[in-house]
Protein backbone atom coordinates (compact mmCIF):
# COMPACT_ATOMS: atom_id res chain seq x y z
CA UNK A 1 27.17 -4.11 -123.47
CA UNK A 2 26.11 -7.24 -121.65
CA UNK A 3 28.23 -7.09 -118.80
CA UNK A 4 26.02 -5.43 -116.83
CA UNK A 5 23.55 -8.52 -117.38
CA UNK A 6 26.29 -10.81 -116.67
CA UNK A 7 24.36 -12.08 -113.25
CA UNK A 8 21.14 -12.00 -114.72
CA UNK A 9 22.35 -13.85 -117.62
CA UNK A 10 24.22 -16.73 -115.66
CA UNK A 11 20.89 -17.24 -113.25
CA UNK A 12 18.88 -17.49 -116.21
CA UNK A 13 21.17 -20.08 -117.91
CA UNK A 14 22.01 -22.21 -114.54
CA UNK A 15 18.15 -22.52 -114.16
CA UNK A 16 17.58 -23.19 -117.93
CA UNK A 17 20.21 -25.93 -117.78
CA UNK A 18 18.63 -27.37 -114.86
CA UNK A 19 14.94 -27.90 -116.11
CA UNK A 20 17.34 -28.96 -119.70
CA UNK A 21 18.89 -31.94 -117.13
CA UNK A 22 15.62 -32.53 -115.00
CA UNK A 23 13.91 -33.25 -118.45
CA UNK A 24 16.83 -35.53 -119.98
CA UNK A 25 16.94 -37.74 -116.84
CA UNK A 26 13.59 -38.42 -116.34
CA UNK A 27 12.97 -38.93 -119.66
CA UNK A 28 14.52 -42.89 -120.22
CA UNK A 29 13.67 -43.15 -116.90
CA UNK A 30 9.95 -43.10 -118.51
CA UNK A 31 10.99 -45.37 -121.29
CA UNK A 32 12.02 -47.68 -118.86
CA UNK A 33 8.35 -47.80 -117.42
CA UNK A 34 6.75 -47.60 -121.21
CA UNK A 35 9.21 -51.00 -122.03
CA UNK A 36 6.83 -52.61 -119.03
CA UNK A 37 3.84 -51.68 -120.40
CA UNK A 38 1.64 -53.47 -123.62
CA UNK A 39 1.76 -51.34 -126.72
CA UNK A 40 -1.57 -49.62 -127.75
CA UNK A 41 -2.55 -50.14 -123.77
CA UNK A 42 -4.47 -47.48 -121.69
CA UNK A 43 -0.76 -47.65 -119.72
CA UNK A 44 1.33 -47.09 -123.53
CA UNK A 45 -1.41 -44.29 -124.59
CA UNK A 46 -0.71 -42.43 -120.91
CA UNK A 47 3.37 -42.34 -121.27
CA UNK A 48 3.23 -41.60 -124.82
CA UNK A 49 1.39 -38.74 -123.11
CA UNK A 50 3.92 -37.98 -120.53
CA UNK A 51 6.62 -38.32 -123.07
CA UNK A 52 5.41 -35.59 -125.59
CA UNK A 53 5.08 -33.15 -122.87
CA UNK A 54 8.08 -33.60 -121.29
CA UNK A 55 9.91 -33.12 -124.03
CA UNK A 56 8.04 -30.61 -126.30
CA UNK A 57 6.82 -28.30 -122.92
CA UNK A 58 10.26 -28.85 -121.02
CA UNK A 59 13.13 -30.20 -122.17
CA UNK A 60 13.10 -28.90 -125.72
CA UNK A 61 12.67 -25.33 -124.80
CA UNK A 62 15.16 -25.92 -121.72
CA UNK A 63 17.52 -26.71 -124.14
CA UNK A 64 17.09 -23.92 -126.41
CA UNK A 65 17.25 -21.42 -123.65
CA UNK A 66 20.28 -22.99 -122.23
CA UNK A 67 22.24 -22.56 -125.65
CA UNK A 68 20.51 -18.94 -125.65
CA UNK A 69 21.76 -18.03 -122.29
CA UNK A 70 25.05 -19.97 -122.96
CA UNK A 71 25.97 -18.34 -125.97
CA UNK A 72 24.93 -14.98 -124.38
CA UNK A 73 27.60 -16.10 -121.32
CA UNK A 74 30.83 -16.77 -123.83
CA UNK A 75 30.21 -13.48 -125.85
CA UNK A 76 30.70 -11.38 -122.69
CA UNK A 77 35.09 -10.58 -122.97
CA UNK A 78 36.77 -11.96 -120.70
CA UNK A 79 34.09 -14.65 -119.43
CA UNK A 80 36.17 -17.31 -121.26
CA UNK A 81 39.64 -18.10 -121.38
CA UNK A 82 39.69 -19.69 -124.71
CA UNK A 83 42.98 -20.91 -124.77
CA UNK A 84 42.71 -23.21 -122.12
CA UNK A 85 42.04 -26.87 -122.71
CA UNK A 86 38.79 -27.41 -120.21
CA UNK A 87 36.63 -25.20 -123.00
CA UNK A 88 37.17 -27.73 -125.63
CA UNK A 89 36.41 -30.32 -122.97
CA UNK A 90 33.15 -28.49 -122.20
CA UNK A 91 32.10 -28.34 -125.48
CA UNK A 92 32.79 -31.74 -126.31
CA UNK A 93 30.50 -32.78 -123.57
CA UNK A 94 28.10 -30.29 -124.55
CA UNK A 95 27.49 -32.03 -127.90
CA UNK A 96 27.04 -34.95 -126.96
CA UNK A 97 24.01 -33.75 -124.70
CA UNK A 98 22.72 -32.64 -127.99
CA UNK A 99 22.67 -35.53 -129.39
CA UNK A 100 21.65 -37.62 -126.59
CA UNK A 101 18.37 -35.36 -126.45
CA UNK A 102 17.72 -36.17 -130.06
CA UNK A 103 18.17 -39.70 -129.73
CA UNK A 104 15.52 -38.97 -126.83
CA UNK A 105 13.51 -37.52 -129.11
CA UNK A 106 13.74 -40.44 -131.86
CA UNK A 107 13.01 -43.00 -129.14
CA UNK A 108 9.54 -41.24 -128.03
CA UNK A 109 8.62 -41.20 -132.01
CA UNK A 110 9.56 -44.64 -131.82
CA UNK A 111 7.31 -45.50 -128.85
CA UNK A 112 4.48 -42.84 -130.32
CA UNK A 113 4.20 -45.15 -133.68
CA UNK A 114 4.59 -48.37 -131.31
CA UNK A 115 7.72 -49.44 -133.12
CA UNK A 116 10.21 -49.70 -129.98
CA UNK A 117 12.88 -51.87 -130.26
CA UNK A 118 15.17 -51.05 -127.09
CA UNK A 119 14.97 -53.25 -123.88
CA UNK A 120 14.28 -51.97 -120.56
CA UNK A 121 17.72 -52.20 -119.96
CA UNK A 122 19.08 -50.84 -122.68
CA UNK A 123 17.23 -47.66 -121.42
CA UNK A 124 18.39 -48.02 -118.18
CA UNK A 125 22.10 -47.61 -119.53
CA UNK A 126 21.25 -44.55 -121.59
CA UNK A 127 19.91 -42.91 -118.52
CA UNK A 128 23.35 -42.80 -116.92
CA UNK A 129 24.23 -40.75 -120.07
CA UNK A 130 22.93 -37.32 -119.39
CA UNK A 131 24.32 -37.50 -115.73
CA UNK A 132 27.93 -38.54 -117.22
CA UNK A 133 27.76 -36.07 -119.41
CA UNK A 134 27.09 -33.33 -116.82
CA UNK A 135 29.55 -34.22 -114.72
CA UNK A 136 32.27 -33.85 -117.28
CA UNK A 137 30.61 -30.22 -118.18
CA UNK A 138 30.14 -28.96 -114.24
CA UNK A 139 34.03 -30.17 -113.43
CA UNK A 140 35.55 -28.44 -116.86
CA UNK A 141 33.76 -25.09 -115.93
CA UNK A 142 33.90 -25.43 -111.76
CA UNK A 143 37.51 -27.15 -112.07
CA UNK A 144 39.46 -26.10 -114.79
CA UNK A 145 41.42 -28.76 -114.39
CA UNK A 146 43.51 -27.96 -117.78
């Protein structure tokens, strides 16, 4: 029933999962600046702005449509070889995206209530995450290496 989609339904994921990674590395990239920045500034007031946005108008719903278009993807037959070991991989990978975007989220409530605790750098770290994590996912499903 969805074969016939099957295109349509890959573009529409590829692209979701792109704005889903655009969002999650700019993100601590903006924490980063916010760190420099006085709390209750003009400066603090303006990324607290930028934060929300970014991940309320963009990343969130990037991420939703992404697991939409995803799930759509693996229920086609014969778009998955489940019994290979890269899937597992993939997934792995994939959930810990998840849960790097909610401990995004949890640091821009942190910064929103002016109760930060992470350095700079420690932000700088965590935004090597997301792209680690991608490149584990885009080798498993280009690669197959197992």
């Amino acid at each position: 029933m969805l074969l016939p989609w099957y295109l349509w339904i890959k573009a529409f994921h590829v692209m979701s999962v792109m704005a889903w990674m655009a969002g999650l590395f700019y993100l601590p990239r903006l924490f980063v600046y916010h760190c420099q920045v006085a709390a209750g500034s003009e400066e603090s007031e303006r990324f607290k702005i930028m934060e929300r946005r970014l991940l309320r108008a963009i990343t969130t719903p990037a991420m939703i449509s992404s697991l939409l278009f995803g799930g759509l993807l693996v229920s086609i037959p014969g778009v998955i070889s489940w019994s290979y070991g890269w899937w597992d991989v993939k997934v792995a990978a994939l959930v810990g995206m998840f849960i790097f975007h909610g401990c995004c989220a949890r640091w821009r409530k942190e910064f929103d209530c002016d109760k930060n605790t992470h350095s700079e750098r420690f932000y700088r770290i965590a935004n090597e995450v997301p792209t680690v994590l991608m490149m584990v996912i885009v080798i498993m499903v280009i690669v197959k290496p197992f």
